[in-house]
PDB file of N, CA and C in Angstrom:
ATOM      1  N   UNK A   1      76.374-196.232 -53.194  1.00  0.00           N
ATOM      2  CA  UNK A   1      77.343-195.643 -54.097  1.00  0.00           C
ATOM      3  C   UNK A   1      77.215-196.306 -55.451  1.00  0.00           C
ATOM      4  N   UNK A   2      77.187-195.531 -56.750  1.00  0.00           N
ATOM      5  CA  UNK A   2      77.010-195.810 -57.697  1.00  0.00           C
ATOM      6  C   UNK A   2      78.690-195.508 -58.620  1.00  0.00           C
ATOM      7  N   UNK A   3      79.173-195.883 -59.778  1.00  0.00           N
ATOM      8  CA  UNK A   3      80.314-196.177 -60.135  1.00  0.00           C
ATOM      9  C   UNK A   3      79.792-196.220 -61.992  1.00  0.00           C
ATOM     10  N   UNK A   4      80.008-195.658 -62.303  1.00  0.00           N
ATOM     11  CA  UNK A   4      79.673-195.355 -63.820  1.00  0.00           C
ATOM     12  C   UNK A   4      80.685-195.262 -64.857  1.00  0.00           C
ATOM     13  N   UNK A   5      80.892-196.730 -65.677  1.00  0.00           N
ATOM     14  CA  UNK A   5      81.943-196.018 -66.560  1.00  0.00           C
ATOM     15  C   UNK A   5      81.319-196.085 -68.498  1.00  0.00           C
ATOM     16  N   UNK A   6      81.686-195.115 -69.372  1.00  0.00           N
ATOM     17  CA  UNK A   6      81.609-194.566 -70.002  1.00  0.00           C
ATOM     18  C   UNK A   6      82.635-195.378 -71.124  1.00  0.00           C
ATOM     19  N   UNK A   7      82.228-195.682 -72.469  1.00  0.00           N
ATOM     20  CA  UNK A   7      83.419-195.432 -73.294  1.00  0.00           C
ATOM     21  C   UNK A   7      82.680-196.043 -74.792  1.00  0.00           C
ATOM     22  N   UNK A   8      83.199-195.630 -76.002  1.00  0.00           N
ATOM     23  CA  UNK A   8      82.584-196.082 -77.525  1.00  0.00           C
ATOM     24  C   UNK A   8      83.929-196.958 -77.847  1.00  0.00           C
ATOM     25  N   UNK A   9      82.807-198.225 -78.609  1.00  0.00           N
ATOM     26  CA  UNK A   9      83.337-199.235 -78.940  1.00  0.00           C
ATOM     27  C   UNK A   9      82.798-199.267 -80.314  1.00  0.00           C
ATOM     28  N   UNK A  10      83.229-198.799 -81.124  1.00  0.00           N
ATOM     29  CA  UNK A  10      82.548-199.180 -82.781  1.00  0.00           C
ATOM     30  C   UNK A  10      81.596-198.181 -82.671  1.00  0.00           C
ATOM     31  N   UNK A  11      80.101-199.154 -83.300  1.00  0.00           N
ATOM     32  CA  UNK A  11      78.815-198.692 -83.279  1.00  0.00           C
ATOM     33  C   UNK A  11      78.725-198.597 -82.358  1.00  0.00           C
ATOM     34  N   UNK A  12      79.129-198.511 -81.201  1.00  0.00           N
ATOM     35  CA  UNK A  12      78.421-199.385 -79.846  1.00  0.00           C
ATOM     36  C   UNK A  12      79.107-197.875 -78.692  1.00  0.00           C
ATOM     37  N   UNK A  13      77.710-197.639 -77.537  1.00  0.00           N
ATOM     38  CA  UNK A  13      78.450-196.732 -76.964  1.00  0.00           C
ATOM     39  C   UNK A  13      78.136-197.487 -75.422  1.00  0.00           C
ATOM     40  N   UNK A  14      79.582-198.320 -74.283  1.00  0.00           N
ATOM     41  CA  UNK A  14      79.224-198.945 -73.584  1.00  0.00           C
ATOM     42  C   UNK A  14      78.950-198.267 -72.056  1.00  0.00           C
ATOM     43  N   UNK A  15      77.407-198.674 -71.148  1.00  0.00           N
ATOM     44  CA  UNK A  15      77.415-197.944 -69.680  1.00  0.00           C
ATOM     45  C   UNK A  15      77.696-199.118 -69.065  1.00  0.00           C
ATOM     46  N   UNK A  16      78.838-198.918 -68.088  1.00  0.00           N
ATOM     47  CA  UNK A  16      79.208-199.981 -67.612  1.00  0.00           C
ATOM     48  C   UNK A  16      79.107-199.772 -66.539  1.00  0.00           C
ATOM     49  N   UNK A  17      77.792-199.827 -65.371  1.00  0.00           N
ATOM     50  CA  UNK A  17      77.277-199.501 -64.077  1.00  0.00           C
ATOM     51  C   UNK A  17      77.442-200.697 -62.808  1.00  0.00           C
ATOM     52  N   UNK A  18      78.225-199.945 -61.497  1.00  0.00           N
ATOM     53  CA  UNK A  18      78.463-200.743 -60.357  1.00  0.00           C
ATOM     54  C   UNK A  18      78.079-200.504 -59.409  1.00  0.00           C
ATOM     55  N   UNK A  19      77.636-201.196 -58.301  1.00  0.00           N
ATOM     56  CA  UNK A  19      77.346-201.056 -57.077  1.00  0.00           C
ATOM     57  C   UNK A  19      74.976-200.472 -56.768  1.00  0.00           C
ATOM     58  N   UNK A  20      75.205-199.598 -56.083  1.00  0.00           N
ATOM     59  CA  UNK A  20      73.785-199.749 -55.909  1.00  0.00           C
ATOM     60  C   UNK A  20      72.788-198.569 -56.903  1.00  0.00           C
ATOM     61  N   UNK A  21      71.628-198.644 -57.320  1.00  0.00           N
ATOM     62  CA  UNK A  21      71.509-198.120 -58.354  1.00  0.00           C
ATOM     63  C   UNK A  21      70.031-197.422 -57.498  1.00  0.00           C
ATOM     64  N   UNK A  22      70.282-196.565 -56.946  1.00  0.00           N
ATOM     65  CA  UNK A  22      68.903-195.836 -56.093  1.00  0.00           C
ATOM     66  C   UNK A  22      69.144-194.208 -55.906  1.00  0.00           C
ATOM     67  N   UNK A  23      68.350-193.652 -55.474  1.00  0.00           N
ATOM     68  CA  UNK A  23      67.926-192.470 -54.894  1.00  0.00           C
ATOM     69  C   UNK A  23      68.834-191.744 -55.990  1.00  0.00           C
ATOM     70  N   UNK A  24      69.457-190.688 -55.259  1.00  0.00           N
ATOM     71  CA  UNK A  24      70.279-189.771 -56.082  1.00  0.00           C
ATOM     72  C   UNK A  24      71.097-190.455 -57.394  1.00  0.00           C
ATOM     73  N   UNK A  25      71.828-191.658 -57.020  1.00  0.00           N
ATOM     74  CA  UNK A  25      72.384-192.561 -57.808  1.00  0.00           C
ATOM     75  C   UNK A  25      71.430-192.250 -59.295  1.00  0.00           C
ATOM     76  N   UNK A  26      70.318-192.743 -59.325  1.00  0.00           N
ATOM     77  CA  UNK A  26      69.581-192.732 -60.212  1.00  0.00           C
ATOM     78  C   UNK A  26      69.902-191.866 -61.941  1.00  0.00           C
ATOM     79  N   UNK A  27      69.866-190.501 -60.774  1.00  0.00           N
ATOM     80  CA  UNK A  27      69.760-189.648 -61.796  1.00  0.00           C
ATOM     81  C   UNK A  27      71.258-189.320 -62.484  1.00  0.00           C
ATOM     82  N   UNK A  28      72.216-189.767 -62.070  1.00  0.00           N
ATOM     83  CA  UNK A  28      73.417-190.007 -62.410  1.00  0.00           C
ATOM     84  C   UNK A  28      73.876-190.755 -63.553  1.00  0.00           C
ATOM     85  N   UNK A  29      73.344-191.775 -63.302  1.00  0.00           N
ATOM     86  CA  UNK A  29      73.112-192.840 -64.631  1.00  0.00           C
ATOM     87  C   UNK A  29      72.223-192.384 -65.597  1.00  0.00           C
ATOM     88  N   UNK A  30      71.353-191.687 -65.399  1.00  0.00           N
ATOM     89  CA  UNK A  30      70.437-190.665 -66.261  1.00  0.00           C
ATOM     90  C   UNK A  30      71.062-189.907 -67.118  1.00  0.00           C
ATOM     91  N   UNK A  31      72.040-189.230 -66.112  1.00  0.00           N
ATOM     92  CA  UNK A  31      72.584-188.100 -66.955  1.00  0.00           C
ATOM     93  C   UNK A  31      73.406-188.853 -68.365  1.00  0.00           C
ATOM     94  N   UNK A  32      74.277-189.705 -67.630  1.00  0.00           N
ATOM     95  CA  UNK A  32      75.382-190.745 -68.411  1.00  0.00           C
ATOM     96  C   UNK A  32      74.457-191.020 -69.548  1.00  0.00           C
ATOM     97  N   UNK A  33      73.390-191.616 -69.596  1.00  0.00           N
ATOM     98  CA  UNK A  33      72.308-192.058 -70.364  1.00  0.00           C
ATOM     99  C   UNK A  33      72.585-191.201 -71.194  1.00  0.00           C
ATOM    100  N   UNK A  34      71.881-189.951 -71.136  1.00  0.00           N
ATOM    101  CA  UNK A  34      71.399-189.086 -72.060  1.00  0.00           C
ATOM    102  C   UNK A  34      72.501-188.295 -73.279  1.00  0.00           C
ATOM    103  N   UNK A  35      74.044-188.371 -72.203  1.00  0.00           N
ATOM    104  CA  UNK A  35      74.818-187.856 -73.107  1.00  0.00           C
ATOM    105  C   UNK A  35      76.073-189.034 -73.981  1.00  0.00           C
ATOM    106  N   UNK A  36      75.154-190.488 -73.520  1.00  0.00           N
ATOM    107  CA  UNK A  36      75.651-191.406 -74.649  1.00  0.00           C
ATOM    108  C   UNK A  36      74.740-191.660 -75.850  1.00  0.00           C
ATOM    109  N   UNK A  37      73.381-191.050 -75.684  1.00  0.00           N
ATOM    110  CA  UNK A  37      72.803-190.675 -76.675  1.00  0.00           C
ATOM    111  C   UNK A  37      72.748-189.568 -77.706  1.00  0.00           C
ATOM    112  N   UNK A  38      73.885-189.207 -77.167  1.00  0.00           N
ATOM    113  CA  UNK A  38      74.394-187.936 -78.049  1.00  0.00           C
ATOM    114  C   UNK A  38      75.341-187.578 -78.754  1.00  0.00           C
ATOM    115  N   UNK A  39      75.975-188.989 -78.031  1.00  0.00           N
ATOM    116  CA  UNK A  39      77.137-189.934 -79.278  1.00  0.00           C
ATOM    117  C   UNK A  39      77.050-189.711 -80.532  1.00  0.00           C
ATOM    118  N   UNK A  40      77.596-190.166 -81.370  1.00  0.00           N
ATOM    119  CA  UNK A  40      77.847-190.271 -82.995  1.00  0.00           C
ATOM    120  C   UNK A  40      77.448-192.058 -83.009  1.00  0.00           C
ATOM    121  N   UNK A  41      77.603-193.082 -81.267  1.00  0.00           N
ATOM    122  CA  UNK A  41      77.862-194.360 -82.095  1.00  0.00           C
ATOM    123  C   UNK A  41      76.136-194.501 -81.876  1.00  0.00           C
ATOM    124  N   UNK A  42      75.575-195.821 -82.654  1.00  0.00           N
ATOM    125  CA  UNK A  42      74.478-195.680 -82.410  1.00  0.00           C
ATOM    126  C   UNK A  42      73.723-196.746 -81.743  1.00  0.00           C
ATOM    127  N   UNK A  43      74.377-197.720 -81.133  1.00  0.00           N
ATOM    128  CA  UNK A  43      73.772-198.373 -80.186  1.00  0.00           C
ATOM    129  C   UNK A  43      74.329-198.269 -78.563  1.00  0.00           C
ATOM    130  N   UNK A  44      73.092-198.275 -77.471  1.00  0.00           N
ATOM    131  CA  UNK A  44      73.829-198.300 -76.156  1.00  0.00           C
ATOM    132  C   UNK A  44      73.777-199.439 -75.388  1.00  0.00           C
ATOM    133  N   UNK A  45      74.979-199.721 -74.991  1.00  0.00           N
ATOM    134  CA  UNK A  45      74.912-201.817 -73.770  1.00  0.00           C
ATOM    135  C   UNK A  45      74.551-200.529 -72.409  1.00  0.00           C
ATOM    136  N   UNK A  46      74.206-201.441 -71.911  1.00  0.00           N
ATOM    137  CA  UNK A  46      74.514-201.002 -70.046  1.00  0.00           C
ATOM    138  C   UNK A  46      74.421-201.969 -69.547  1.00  0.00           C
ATOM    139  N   UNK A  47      75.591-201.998 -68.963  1.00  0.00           N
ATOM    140  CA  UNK A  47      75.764-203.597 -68.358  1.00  0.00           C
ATOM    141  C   UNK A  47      75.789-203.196 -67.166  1.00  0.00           C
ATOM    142  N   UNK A  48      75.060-204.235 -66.634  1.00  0.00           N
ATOM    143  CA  UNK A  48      74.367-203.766 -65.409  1.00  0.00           C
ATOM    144  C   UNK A  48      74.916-205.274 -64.053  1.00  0.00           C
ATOM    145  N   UNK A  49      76.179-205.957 -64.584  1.00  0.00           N
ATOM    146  CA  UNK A  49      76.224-207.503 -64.435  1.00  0.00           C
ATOM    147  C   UNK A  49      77.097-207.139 -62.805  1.00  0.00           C
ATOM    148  N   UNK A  50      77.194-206.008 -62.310  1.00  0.00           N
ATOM    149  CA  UNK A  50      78.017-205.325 -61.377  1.00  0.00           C
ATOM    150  C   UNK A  50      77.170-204.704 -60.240  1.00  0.00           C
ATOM    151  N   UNK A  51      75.769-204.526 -60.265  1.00  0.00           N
ATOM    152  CA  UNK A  51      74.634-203.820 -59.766  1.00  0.00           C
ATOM    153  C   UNK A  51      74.081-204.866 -58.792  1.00  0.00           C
ATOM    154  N   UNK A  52      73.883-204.387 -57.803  1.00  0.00           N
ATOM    155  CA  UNK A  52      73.309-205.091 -56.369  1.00  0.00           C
ATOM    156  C   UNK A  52      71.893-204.426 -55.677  1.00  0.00           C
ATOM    157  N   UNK A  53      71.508-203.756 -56.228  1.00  0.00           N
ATOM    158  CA  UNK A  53      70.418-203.165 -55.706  1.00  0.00           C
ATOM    159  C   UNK A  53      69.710-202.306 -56.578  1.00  0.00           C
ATOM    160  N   UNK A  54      68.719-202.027 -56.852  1.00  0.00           N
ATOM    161  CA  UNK A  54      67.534-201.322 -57.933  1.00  0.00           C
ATOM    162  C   UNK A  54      66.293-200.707 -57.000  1.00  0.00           C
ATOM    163  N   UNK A  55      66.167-199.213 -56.866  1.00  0.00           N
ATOM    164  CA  UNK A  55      65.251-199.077 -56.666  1.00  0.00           C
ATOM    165  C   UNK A  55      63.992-198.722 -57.265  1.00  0.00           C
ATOM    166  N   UNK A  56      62.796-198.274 -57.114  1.00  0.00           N
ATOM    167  CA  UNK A  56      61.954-197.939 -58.003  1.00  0.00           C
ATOM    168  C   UNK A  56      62.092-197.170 -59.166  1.00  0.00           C
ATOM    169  N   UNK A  57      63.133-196.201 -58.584  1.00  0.00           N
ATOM    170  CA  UNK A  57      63.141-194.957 -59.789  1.00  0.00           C
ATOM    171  C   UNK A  57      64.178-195.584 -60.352  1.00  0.00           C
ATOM    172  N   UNK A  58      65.432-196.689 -60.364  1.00  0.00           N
ATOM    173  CA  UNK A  58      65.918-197.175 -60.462  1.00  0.00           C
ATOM    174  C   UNK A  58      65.479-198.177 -62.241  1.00  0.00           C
ATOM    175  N   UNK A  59      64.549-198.428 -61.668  1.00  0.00           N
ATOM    176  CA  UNK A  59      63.268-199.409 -62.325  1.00  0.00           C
ATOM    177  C   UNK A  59      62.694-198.813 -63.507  1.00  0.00           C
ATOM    178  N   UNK A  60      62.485-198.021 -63.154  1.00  0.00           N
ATOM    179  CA  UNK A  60      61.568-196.911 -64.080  1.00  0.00           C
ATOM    180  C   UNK A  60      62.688-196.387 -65.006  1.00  0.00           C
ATOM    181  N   UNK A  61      64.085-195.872 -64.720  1.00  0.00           N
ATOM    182  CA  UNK A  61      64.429-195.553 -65.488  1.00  0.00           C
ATOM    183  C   UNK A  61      65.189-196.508 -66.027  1.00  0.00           C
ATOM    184  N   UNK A  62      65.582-197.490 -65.597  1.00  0.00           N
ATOM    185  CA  UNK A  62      66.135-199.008 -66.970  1.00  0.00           C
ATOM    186  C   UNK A  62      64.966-199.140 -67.734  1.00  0.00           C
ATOM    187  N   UNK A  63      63.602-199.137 -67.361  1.00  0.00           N
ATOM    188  CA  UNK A  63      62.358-199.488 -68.479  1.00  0.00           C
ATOM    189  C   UNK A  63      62.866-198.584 -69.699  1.00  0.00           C
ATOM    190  N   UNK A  64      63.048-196.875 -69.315  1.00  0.00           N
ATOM    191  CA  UNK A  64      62.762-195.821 -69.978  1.00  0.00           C
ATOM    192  C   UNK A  64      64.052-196.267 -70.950  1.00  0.00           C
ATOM    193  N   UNK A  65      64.953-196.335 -70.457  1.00  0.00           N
ATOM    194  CA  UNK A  65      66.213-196.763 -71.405  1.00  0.00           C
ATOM    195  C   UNK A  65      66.045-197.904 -72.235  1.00  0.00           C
ATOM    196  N   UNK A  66      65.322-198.895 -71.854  1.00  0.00           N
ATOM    197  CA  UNK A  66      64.757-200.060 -72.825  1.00  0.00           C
ATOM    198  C   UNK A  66      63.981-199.320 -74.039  1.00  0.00           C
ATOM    199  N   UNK A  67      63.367-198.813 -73.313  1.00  0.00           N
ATOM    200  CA  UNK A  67      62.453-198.113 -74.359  1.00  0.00           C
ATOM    201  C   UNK A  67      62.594-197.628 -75.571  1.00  0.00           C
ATOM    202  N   UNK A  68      63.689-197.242 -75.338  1.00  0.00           N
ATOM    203  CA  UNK A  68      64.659-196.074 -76.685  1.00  0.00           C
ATOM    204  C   UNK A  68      65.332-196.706 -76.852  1.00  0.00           C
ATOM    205  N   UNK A  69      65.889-198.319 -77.069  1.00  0.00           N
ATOM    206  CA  UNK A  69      66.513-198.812 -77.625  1.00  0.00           C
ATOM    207  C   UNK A  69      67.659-199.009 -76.974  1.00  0.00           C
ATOM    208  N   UNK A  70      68.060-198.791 -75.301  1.00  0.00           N
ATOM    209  CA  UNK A  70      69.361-199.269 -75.011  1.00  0.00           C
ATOM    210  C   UNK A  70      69.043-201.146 -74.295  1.00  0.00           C
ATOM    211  N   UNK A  71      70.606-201.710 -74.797  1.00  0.00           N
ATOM    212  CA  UNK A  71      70.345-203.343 -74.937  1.00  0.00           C
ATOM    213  C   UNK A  71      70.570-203.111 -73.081  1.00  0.00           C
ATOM    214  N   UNK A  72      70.223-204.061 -72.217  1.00  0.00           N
ATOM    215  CA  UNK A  72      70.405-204.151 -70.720  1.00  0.00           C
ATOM    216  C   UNK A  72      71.127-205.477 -70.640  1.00  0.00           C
ATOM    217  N   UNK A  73      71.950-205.627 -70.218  1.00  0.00           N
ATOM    218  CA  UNK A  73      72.557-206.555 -69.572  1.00  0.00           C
ATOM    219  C   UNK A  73      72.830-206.849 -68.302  1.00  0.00           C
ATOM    220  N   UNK A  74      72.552-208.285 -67.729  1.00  0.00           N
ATOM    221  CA  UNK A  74      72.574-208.542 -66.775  1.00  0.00           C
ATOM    222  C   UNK A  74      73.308-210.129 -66.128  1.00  0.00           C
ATOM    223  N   UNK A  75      73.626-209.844 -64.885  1.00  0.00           N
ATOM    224  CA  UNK A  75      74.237-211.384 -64.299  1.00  0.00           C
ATOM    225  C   UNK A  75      73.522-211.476 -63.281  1.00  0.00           C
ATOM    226  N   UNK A  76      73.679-212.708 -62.993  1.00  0.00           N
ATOM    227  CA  UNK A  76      73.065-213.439 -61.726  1.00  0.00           C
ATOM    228  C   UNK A  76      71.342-213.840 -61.899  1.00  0.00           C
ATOM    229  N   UNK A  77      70.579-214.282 -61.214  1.00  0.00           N
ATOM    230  CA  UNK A  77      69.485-214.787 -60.808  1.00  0.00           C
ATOM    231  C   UNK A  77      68.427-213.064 -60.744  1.00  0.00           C
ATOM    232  N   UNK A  78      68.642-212.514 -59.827  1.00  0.00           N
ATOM    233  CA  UNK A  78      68.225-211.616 -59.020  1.00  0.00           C
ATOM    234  C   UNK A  78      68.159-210.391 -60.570  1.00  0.00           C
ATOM    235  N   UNK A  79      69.195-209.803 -60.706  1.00  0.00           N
ATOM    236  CA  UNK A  79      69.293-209.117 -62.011  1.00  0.00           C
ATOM    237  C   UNK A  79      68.818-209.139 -62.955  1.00  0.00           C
ATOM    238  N   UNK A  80      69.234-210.686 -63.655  1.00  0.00           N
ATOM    239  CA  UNK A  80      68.417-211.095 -64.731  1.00  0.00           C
ATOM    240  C   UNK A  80      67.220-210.869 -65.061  1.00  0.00           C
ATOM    241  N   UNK A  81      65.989-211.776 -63.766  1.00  0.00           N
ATOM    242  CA  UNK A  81      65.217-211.281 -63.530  1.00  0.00           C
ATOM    243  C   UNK A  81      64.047-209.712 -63.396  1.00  0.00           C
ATOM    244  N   UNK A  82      65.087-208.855 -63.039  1.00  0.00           N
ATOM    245  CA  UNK A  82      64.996-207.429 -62.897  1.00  0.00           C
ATOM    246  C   UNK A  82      64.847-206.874 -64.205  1.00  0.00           C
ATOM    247  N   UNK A  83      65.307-207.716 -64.714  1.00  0.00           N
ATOM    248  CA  UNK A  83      66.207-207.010 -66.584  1.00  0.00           C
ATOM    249  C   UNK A  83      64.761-207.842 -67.125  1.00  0.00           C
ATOM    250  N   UNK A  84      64.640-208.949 -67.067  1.00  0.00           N
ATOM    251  CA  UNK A  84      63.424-209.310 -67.873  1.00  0.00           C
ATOM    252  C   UNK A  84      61.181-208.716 -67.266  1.00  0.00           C
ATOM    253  N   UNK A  85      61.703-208.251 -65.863  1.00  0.00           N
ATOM    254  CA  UNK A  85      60.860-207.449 -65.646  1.00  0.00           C
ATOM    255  C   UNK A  85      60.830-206.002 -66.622  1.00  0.00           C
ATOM    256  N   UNK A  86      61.444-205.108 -66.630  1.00  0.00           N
ATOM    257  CA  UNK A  86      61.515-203.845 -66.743  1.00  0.00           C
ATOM    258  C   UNK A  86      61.377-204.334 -68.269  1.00  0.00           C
ATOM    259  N   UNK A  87      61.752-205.350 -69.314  1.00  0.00           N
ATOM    260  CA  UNK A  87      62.092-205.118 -71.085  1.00  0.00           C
ATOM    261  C   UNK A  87      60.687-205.557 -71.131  1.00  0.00           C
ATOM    262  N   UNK A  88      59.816-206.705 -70.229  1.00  0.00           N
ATOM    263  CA  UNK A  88      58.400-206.959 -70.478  1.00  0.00           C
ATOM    264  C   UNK A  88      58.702-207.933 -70.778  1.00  0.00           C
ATOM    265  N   UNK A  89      59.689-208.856 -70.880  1.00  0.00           N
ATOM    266  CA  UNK A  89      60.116-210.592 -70.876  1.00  0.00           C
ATOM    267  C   UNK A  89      59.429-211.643 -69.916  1.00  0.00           C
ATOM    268  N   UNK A  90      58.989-210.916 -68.579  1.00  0.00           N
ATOM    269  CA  UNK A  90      58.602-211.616 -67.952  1.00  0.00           C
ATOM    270  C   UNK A  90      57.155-211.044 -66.486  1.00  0.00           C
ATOM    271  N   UNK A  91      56.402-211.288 -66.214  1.00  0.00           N
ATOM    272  CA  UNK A  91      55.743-210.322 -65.556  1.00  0.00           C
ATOM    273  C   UNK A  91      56.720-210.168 -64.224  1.00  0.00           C
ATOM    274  N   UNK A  92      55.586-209.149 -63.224  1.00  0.00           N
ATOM    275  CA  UNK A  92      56.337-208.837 -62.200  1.00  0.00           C
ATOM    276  C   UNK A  92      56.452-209.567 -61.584  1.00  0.00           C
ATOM    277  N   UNK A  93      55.205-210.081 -61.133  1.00  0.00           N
ATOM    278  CA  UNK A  93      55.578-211.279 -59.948  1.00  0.00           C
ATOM    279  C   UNK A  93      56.051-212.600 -60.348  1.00  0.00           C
ATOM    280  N   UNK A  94      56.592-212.812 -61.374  1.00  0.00           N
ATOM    281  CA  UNK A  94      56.870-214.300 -61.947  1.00  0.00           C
ATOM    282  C   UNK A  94      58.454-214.665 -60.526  1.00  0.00           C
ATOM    283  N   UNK A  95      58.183-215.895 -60.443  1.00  0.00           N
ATOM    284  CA  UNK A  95      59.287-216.292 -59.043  1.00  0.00           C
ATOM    285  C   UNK A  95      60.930-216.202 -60.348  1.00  0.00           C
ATOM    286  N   UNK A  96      61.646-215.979 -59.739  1.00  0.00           N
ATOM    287  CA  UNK A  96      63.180-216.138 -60.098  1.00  0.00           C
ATOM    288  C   UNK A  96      63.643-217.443 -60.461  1.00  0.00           C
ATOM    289  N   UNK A  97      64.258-217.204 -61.475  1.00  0.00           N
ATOM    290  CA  UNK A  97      64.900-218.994 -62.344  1.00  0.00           C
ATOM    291  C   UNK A  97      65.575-219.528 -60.876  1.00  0.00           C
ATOM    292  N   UNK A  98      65.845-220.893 -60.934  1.00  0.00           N
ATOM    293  CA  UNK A  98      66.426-221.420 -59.639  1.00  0.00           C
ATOM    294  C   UNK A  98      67.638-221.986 -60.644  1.00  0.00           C
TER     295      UNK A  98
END
């Protein structure tokens, strides 16, 4: 189950995403994506500090959102990590901060 919340802060338009971020989930956050880019504000957070699970397409589409300029945020070890895979901060197989 995925949990998506929505809202503009200033410049700033915030995705504030919970729980597991896979399969159908995916494209959900996609959608959210696309129509906070259609905002008036002009930067996007997605805080992602609430997220327990990432799957591939999962993966692929936080890269794609890096891509175009949305900032990713993340908590914990596991996440972080995830977040500095997908922006190109860190390779794939690099081991997790201890």
């Amino acid at each position: 189950m995925l949990r998506i919340t929505t809202r503009e802060a200033g410049e700033r338009y915030l995705l504030t995403v919970e729980g597991r971020l896979t399969g159908v989930w995916v494209a959900e956050l996609e959608a959210s994506w696309r129509a906070a880019r259609r905002s008036p504000a002009r930067a996007i957070r997605v805080d992602l500090c609430e997220v327990d699970m990432v799957d591939a397409a999962g993966r692929y589409l936080l890269a794609l959102m890096h891509a175009s300029g949305a900032e990713l945020v993340a908590r914990g070890c596991a996440m972080s990590q995830l977040i500095r895979e997908v922006t190109g901060d860190a390779p794939a197989d690099a081991p997790a901060p201890r």
